[in-house]
C-alpha atoms as a PDB file:
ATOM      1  CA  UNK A   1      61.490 108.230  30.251  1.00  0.00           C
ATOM      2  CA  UNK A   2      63.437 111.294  31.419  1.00  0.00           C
ATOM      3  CA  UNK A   3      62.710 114.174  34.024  1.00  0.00           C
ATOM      4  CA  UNK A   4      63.142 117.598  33.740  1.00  0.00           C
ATOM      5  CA  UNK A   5      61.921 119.566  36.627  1.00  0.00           C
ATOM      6  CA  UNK A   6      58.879 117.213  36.907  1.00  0.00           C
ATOM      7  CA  UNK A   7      58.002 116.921  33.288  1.00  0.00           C
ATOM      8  CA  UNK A   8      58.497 113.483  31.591  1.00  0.00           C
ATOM      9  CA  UNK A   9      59.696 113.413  28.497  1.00  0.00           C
ATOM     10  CA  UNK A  10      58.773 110.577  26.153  1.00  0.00           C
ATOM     11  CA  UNK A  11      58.240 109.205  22.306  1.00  0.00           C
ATOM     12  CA  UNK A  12      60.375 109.280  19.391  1.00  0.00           C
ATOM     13  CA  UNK A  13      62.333 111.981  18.319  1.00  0.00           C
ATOM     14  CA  UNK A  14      60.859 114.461  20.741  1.00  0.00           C
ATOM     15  CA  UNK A  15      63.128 112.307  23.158  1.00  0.00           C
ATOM     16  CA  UNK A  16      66.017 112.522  22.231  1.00  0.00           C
ATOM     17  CA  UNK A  17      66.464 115.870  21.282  1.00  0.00           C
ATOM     18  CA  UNK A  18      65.186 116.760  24.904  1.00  0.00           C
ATOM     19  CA  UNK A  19      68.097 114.508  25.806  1.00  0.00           C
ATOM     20  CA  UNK A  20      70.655 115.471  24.021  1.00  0.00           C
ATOM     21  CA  UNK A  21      69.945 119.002  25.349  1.00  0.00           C
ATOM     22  CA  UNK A  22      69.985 118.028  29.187  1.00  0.00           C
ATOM     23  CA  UNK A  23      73.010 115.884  28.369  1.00  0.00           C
ATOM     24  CA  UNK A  24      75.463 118.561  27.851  1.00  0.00           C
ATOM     25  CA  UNK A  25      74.148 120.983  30.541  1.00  0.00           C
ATOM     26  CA  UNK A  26      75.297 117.999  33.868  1.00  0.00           C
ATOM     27  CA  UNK A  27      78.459 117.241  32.094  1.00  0.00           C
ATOM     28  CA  UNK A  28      80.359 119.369  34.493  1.00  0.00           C
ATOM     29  CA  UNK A  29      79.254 119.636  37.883  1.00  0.00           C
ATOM     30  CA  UNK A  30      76.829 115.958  37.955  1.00  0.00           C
ATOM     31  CA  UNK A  31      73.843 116.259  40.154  1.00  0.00           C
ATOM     32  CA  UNK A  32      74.957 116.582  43.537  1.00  0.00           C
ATOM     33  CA  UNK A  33      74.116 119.698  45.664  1.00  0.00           C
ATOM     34  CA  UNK A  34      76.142 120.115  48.644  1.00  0.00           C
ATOM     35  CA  UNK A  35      74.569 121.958  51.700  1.00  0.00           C
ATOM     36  CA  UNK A  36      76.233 124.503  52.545  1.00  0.00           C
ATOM     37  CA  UNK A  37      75.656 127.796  50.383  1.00  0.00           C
ATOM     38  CA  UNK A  38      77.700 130.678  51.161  1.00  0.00           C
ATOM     39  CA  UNK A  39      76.763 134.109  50.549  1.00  0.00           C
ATOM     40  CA  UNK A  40      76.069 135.922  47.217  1.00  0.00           C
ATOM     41  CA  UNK A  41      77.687 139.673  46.468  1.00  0.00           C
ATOM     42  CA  UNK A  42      75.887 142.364  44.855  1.00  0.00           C
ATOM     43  CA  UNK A  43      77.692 143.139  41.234  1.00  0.00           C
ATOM     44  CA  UNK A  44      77.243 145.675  38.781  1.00  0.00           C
ATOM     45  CA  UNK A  45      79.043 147.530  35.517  1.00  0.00           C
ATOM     46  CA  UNK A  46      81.965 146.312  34.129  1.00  0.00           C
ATOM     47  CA  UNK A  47      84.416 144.348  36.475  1.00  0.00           C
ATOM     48  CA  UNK A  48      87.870 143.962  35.402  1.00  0.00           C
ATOM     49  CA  UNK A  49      91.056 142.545  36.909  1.00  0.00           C
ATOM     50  CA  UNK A  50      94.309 140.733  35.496  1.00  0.00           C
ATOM     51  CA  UNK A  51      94.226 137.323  35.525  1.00  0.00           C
ATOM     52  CA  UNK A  52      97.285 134.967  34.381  1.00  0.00           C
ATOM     53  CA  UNK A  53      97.106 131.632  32.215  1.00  0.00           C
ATOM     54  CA  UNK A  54      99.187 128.445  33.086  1.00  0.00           C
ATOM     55  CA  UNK A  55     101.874 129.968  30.327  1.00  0.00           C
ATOM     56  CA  UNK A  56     102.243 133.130  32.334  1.00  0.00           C
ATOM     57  CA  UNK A  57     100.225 135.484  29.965  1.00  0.00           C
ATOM     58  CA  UNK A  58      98.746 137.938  31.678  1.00  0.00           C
ATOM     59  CA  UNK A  59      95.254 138.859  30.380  1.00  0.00           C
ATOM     60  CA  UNK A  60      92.639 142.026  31.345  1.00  0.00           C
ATOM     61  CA  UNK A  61      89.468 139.952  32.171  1.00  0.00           C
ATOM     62  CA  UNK A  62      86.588 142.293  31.412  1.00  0.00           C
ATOM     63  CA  UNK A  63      83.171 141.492  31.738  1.00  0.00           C
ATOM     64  CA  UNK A  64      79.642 143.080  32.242  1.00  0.00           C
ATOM     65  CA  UNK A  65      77.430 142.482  35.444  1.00  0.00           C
ATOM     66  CA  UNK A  66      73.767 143.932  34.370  1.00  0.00           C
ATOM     67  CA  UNK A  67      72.418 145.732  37.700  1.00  0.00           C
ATOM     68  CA  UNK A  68      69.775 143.238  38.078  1.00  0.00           C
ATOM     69  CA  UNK A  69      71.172 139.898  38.859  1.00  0.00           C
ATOM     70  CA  UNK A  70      68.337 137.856  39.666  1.00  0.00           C
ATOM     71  CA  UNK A  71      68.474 136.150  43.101  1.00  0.00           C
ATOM     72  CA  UNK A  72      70.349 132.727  43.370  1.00  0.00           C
ATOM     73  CA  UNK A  73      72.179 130.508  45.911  1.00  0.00           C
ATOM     74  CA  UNK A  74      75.433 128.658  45.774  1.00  0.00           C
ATOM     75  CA  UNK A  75      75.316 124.734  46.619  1.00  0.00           C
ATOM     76  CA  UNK A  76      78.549 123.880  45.374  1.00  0.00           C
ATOM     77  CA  UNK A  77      81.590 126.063  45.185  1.00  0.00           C
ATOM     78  CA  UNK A  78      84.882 124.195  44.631  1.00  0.00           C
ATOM     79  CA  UNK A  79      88.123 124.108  41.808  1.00  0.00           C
ATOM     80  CA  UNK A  80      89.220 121.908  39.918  1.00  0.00           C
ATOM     81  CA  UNK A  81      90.621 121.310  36.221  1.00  0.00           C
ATOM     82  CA  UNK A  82      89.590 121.144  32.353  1.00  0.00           C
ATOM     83  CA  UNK A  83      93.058 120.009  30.915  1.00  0.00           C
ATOM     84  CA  UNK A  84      95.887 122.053  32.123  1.00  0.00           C
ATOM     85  CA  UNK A  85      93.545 125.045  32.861  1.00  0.00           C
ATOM     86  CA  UNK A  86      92.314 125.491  36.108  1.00  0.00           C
ATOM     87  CA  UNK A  87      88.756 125.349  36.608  1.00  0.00           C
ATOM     88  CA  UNK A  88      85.915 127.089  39.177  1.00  0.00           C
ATOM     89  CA  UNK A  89      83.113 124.371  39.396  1.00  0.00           C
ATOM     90  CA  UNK A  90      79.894 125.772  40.850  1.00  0.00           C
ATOM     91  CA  UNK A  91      76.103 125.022  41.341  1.00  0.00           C
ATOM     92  CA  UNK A  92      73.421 127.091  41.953  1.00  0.00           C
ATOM     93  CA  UNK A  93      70.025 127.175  42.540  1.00  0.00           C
ATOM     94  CA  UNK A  94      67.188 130.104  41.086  1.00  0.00           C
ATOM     95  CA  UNK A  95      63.775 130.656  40.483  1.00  0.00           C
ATOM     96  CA  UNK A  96      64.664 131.557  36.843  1.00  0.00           C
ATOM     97  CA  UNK A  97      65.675 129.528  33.637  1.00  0.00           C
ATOM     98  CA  UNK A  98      65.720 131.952  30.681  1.00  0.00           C
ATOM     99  CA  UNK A  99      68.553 132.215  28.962  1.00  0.00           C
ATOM    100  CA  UNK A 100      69.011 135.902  29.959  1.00  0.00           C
ATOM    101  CA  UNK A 101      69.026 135.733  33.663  1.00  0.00           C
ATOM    102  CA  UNK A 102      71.151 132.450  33.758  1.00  0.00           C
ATOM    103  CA  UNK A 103      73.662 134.391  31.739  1.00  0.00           C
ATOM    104  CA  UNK A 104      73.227 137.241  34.081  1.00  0.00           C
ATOM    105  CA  UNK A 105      73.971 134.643  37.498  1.00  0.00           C
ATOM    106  CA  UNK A 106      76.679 133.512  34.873  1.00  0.00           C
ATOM    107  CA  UNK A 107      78.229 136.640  34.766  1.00  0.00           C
ATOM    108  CA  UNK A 108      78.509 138.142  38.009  1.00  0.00           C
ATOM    109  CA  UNK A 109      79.966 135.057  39.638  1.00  0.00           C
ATOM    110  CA  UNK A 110      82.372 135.172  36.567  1.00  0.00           C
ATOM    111  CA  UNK A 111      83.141 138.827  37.751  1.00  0.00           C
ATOM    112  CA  UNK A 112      83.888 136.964  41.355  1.00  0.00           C
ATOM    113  CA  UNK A 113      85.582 134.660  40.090  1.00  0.00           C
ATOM    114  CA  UNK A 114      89.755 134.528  40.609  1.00  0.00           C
ATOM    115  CA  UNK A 115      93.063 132.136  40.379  1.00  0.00           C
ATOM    116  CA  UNK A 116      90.929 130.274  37.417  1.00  0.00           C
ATOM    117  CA  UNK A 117      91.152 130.122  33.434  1.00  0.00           C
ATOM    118  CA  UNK A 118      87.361 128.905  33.535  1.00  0.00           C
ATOM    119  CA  UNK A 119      84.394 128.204  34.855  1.00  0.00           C
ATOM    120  CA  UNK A 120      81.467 125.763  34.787  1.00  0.00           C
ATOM    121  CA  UNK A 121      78.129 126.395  36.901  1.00  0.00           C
ATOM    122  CA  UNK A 122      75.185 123.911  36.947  1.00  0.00           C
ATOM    123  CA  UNK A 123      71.543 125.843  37.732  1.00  0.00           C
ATOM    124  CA  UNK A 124      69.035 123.905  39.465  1.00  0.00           C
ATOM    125  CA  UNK A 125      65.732 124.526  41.223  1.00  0.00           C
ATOM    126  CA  UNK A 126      65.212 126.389  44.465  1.00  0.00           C
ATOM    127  CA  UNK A 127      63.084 123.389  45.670  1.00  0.00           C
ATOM    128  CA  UNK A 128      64.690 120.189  46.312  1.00  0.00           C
ATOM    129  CA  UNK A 129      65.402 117.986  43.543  1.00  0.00           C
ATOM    130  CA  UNK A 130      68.824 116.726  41.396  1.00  0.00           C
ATOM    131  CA  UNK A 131      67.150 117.988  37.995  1.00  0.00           C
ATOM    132  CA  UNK A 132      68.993 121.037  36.447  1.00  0.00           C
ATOM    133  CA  UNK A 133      67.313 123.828  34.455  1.00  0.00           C
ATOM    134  CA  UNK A 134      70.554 125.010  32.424  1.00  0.00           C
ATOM    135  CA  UNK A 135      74.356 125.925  32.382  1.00  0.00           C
ATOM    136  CA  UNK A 136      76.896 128.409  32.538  1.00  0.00           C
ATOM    137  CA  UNK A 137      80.849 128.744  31.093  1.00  0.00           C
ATOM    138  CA  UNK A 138      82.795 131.419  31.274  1.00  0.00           C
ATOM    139  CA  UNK A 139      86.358 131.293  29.984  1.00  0.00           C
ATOM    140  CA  UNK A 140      89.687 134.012  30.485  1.00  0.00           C
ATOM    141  CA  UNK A 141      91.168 132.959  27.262  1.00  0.00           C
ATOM    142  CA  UNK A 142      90.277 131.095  23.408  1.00  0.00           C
ATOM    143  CA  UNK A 143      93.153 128.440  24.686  1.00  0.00           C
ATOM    144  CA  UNK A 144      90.651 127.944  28.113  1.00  0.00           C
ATOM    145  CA  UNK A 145      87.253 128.068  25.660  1.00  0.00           C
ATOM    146  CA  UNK A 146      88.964 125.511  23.683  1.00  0.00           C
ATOM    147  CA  UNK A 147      90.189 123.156  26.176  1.00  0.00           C
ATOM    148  CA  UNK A 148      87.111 122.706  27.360  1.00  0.00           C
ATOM    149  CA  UNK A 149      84.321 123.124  24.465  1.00  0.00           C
ATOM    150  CA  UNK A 150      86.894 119.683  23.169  1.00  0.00           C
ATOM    151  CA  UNK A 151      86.358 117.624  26.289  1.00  0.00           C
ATOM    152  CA  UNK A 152      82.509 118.385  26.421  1.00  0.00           C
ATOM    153  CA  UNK A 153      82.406 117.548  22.768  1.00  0.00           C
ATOM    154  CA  UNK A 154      81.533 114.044  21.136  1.00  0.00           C
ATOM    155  CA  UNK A 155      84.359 111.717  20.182  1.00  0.00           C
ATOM    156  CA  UNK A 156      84.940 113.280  16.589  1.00  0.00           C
ATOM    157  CA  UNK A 157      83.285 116.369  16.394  1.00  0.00           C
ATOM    158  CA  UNK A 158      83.490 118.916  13.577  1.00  0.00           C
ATOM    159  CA  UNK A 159      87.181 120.855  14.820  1.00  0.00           C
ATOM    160  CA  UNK A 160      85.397 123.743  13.229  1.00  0.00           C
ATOM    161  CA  UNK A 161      81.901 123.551  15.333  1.00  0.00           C
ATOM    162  CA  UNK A 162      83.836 123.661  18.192  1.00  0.00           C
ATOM    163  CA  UNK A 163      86.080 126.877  16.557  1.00  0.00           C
ATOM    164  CA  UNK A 164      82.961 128.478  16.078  1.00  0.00           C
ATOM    165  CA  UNK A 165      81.321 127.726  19.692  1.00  0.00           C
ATOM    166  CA  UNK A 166      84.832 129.090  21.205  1.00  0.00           C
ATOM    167  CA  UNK A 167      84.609 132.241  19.046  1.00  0.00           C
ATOM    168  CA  UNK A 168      81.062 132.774  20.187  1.00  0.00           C
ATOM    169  CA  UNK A 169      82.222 132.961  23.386  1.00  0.00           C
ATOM    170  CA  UNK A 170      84.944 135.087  23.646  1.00  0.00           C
ATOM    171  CA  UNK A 171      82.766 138.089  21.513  1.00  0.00           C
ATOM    172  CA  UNK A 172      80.571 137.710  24.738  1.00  0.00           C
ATOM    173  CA  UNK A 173      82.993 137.948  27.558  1.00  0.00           C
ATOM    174  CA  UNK A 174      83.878 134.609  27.193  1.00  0.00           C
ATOM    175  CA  UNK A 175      80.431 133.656  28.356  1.00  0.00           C
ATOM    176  CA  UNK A 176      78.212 130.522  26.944  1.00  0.00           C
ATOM    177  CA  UNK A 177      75.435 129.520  28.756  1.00  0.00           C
ATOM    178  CA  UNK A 178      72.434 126.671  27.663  1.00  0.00           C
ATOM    179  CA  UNK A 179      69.353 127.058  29.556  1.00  0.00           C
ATOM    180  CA  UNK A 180      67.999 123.916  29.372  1.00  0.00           C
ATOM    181  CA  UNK A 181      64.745 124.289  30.960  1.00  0.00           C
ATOM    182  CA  UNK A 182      63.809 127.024  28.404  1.00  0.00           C
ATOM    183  CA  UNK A 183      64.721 124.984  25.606  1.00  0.00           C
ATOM    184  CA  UNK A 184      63.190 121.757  26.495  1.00  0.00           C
ATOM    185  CA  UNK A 185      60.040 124.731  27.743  1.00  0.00           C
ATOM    186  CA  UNK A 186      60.310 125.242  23.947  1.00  0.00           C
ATOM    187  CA  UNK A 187      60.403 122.213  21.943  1.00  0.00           C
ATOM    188  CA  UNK A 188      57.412 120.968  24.154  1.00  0.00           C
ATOM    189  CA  UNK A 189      55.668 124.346  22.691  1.00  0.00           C
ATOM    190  CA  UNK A 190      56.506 123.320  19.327  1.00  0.00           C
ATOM    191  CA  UNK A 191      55.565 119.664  19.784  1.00  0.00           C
ATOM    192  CA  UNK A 192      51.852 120.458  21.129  1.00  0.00           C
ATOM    193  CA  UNK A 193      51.248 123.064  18.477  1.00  0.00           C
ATOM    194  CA  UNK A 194      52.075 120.490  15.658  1.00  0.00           C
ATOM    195  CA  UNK A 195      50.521 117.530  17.637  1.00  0.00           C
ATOM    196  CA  UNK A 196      47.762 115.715  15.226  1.00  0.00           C
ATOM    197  CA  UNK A 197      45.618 113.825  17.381  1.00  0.00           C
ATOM    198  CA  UNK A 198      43.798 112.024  14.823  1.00  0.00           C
ATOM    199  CA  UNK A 199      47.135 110.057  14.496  1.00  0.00           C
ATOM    200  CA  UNK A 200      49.160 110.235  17.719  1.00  0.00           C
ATOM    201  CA  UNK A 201      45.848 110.587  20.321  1.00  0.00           C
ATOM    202  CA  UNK A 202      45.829 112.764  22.837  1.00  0.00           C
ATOM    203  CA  UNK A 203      49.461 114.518  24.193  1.00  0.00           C
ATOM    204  CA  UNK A 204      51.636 113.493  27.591  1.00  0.00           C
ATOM    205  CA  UNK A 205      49.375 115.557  30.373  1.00  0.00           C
ATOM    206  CA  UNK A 206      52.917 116.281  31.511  1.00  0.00           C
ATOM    207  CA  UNK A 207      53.291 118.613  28.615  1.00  0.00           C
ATOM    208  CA  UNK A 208      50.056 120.714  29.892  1.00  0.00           C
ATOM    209  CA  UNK A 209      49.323 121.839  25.920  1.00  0.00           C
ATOM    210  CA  UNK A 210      46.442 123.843  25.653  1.00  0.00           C
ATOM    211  CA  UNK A 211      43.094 122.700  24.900  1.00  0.00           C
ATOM    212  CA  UNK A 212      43.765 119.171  26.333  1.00  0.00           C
END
């Protein structure tokens, strides 16, 4: 049985696609919050500034802050490296797990971000717990995006899966983010409306379906 954010996941198939999901969003940062948060800025437009790769290219990062960053706190905040690329590993806790406003946390502390090729954040839960609602990248070049969509991958994935996930990135800003808790939110939405219980009985009460 697996938690995330309180619900338990269970049976068949339903499991292990929940898993799979959670699996890739705490490959970075594990589950660890440290204690001391320091202080958010207030982002908006278009931030740009030169950054350099471990080659010496020098590269215009450019990337969009929406005005209305939803409200988050930093529990981890420290560098360290994906290959030869340096890295800025970061946690942070929220209120909010769509896909949307994680990208939005995503991007301003992208836009803050300097002296690194990439970045990982894990999201968790404003109240206490080690469980993590989703995940952020963010990447200054395809050679970064690369690097590090390879060492998240499985032993023998599809080169061209991972082409396509780096590519996907860098026409966003070089932004990828998996919200986990609105995915898992989702396949437990699909899994009670199909739910027979003539065959399978009555559905986890974690799931809260309607109608049970």
């Amino acid at each position: 049985m697996y938690h995330v954010r309180g619900v338990a996941i269970r049976g068949g198939n339903m499991a292990v696609r929940i898993l799979l999901v959670v699996a890739v969003s705490i490959v970075f940062c594990g589950c660890s919050q440290p204690a001391a948060p320091p202080e958010q800025a207030e982002k908006e437009g278009v931030e740009e500034a030169v950054e350099e790769t471990p080659d010496g290219e020098k590269i215009q990062k450019e990337v969009s802050v929406p005005p209305d960053v939803p409200a988050y706190t930093l529990t981890k905040d420290e560098m360290g490296m994906v290959g030869s690329f340096d890295a800025r590993v970061v946690s942070a806790s929220t209120d909010v797990t769509s896909g949307e406003d994680l990208e939005a946390i995503t991007r301003e502390l992208w836009a803050d971000t300097t002296r690194a090729d990439t970045m990982q954040v894990v999201f968790y839960p404003n109240e206490p717990t080690a469980e993590t609602t989703g995940s952020g990248m963010a990447f200054l070049s395809e050679a970064a995006a690369r690097a590090t969509f390879q060492e998240i991958s499985a032993r023998g994935a599809d080169p061209n899966a991972i082409e396509a996930d780096v590519q996907k990135a860098m026409q966003n800003d070089g932004i990828s983010v998996i919200p986990t808790q609105e995915i898992v939110d989702n396949l437990i939405e699909e899994e009670c409306a199909k739910w027979d219980t003539t065959t399978m009985g009555t559905p986890p009460p974690e799931w809260d379906c309607p109608g049970y």
